[in-house]
C-alpha atoms as a PDB file:
ATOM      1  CA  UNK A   1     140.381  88.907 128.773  1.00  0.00           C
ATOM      2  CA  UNK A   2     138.450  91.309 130.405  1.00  0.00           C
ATOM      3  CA  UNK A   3     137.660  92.473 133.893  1.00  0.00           C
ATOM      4  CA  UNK A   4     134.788  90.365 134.549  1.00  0.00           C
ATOM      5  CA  UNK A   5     136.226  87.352 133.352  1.00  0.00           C
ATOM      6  CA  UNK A   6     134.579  87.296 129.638  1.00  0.00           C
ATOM      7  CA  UNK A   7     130.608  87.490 130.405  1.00  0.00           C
ATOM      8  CA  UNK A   8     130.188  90.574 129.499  1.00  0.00           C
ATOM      9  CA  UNK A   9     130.077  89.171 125.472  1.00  0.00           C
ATOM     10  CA  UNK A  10     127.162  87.012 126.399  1.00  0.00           C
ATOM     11  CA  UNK A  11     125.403  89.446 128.478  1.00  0.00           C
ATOM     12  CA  UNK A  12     125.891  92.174 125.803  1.00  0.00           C
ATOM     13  CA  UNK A  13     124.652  89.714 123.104  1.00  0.00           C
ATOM     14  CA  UNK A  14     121.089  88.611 125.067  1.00  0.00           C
ATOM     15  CA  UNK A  15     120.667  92.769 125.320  1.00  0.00           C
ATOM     16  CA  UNK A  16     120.914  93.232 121.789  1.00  0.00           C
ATOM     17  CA  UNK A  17     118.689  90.315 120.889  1.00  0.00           C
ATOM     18  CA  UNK A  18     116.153  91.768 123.194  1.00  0.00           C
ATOM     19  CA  UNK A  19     115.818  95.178 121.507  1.00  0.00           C
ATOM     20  CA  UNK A  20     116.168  94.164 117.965  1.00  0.00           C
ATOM     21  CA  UNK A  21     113.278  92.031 119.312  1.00  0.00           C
ATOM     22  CA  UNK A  22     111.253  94.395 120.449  1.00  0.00           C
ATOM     23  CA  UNK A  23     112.021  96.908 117.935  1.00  0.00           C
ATOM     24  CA  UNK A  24     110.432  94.339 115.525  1.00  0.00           C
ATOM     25  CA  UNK A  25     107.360  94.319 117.670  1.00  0.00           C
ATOM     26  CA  UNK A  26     106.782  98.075 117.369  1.00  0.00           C
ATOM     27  CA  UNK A  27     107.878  98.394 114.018  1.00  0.00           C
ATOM     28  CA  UNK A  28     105.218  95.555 113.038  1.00  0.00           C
ATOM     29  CA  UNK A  29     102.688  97.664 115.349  1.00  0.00           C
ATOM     30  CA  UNK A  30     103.364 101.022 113.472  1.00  0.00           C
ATOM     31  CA  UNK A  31     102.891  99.176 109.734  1.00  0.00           C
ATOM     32  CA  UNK A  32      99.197  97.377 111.241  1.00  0.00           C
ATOM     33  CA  UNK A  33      98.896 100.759 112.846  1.00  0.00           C
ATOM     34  CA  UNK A  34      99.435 102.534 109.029  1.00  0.00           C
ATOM     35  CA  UNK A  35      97.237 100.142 107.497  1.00  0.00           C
ATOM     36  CA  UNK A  36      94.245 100.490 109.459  1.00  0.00           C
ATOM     37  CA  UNK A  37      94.695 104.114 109.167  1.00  0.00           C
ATOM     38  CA  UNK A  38      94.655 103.904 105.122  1.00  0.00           C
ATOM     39  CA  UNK A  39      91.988 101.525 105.183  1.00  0.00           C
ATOM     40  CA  UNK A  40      89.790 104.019 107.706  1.00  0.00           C
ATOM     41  CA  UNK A  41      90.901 107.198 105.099  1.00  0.00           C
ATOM     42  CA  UNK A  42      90.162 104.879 102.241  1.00  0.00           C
ATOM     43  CA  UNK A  43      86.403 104.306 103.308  1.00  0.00           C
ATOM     44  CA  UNK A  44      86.206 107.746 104.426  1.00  0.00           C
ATOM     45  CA  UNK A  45      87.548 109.044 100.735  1.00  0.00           C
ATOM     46  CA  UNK A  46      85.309 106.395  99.117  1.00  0.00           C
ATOM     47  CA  UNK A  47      81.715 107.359 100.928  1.00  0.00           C
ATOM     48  CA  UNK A  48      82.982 110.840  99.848  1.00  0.00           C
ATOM     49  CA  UNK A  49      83.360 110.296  96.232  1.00  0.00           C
ATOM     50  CA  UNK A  50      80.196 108.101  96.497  1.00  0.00           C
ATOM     51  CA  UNK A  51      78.333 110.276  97.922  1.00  0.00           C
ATOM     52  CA  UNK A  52      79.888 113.665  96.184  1.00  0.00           C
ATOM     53  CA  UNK A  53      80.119 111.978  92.593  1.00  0.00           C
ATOM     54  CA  UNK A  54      78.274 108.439  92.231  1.00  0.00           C
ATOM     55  CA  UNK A  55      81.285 106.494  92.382  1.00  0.00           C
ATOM     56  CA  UNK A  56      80.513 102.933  93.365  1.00  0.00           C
ATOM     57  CA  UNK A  57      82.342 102.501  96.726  1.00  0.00           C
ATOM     58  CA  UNK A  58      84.067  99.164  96.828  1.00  0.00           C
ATOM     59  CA  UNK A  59      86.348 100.180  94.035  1.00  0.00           C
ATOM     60  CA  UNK A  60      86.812 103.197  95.414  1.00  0.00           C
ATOM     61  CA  UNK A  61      87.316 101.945  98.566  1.00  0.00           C
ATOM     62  CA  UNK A  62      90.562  99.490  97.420  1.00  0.00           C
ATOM     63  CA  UNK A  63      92.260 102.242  95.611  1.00  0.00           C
ATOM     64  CA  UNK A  64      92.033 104.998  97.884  1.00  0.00           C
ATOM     65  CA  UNK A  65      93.443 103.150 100.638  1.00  0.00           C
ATOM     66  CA  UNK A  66      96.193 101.552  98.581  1.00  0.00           C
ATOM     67  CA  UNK A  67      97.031 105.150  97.459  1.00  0.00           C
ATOM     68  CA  UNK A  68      97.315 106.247 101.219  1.00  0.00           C
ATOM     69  CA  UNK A  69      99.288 103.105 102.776  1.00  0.00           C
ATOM     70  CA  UNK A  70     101.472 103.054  99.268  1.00  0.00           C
ATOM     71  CA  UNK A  71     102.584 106.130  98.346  1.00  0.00           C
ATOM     72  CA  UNK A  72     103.579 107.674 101.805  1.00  0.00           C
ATOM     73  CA  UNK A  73     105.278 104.454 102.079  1.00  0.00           C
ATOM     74  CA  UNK A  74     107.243 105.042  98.780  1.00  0.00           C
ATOM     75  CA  UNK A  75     108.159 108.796  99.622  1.00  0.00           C
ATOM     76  CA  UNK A  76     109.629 107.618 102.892  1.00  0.00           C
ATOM     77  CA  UNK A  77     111.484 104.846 101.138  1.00  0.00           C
ATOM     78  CA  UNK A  78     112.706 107.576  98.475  1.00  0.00           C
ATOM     79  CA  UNK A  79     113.795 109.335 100.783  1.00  0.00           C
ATOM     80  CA  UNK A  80     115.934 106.681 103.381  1.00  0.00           C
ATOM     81  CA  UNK A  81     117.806 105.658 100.040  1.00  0.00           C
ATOM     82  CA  UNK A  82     118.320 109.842  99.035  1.00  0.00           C
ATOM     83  CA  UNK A  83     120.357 110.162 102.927  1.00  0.00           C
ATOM     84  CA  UNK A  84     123.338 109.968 103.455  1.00  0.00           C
ATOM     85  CA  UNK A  85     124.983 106.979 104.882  1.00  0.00           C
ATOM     86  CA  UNK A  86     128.459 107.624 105.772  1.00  0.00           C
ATOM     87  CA  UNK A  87     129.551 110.024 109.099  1.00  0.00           C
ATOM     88  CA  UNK A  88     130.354 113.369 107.183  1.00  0.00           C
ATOM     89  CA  UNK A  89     128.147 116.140 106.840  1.00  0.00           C
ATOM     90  CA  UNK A  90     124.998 116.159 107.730  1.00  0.00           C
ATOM     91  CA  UNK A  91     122.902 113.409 108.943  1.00  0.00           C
ATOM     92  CA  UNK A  92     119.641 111.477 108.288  1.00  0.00           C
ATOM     93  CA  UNK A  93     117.871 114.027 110.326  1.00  0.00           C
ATOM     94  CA  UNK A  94     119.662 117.201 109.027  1.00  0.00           C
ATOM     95  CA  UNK A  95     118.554 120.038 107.642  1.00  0.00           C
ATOM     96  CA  UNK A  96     118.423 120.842 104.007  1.00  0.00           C
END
């Protein structure tokens, strides 16, 4: 038993379940945050190629802003499966 009499397990527990809480919360406020952005870009792109090239905007609208939320998306999934896992070498973060 430990030192303080075993409530440091319980203690240790409520601290992890508060910042896997909140790092839901930001990680849910950086994908709305991502979204909005693509949907802003998308209208921006789409008045563009309206404007530029006749292009009827709605359409335009829905897949430029699914090409900017999706494909950054997939890239950064591509590459979180590409890193390494496992302690040797470099890291996540390393160079390369």
């Amino acid at each position: 038993m430990s030192a303080d009499g075993g409530r440091g397990a319980p203690e240790t527990r409520r601290l992890m379940a508060r910042a896997v809480r909140r790092l839901d919360a930001l990680e849910t406020a950086l994908l709305l945050g991502a979204a909005v952005l693509a949907l802003a870009g998308g209208a921006l792109a789409a008045w563009l190629l309206r404007s530029a090239a006749g292009f009827p905007f709605w359409p335009s609208w829905v897949v430029a802003s699914l090409l900017l939320f999706v494909v950054p998306g997939l890239v950064a999934y591509g590459r979180h499966n590409r890193a390494p896992t496992h302690g040797g070498g470099e890291g996540r973060g390393g160079g390369g």
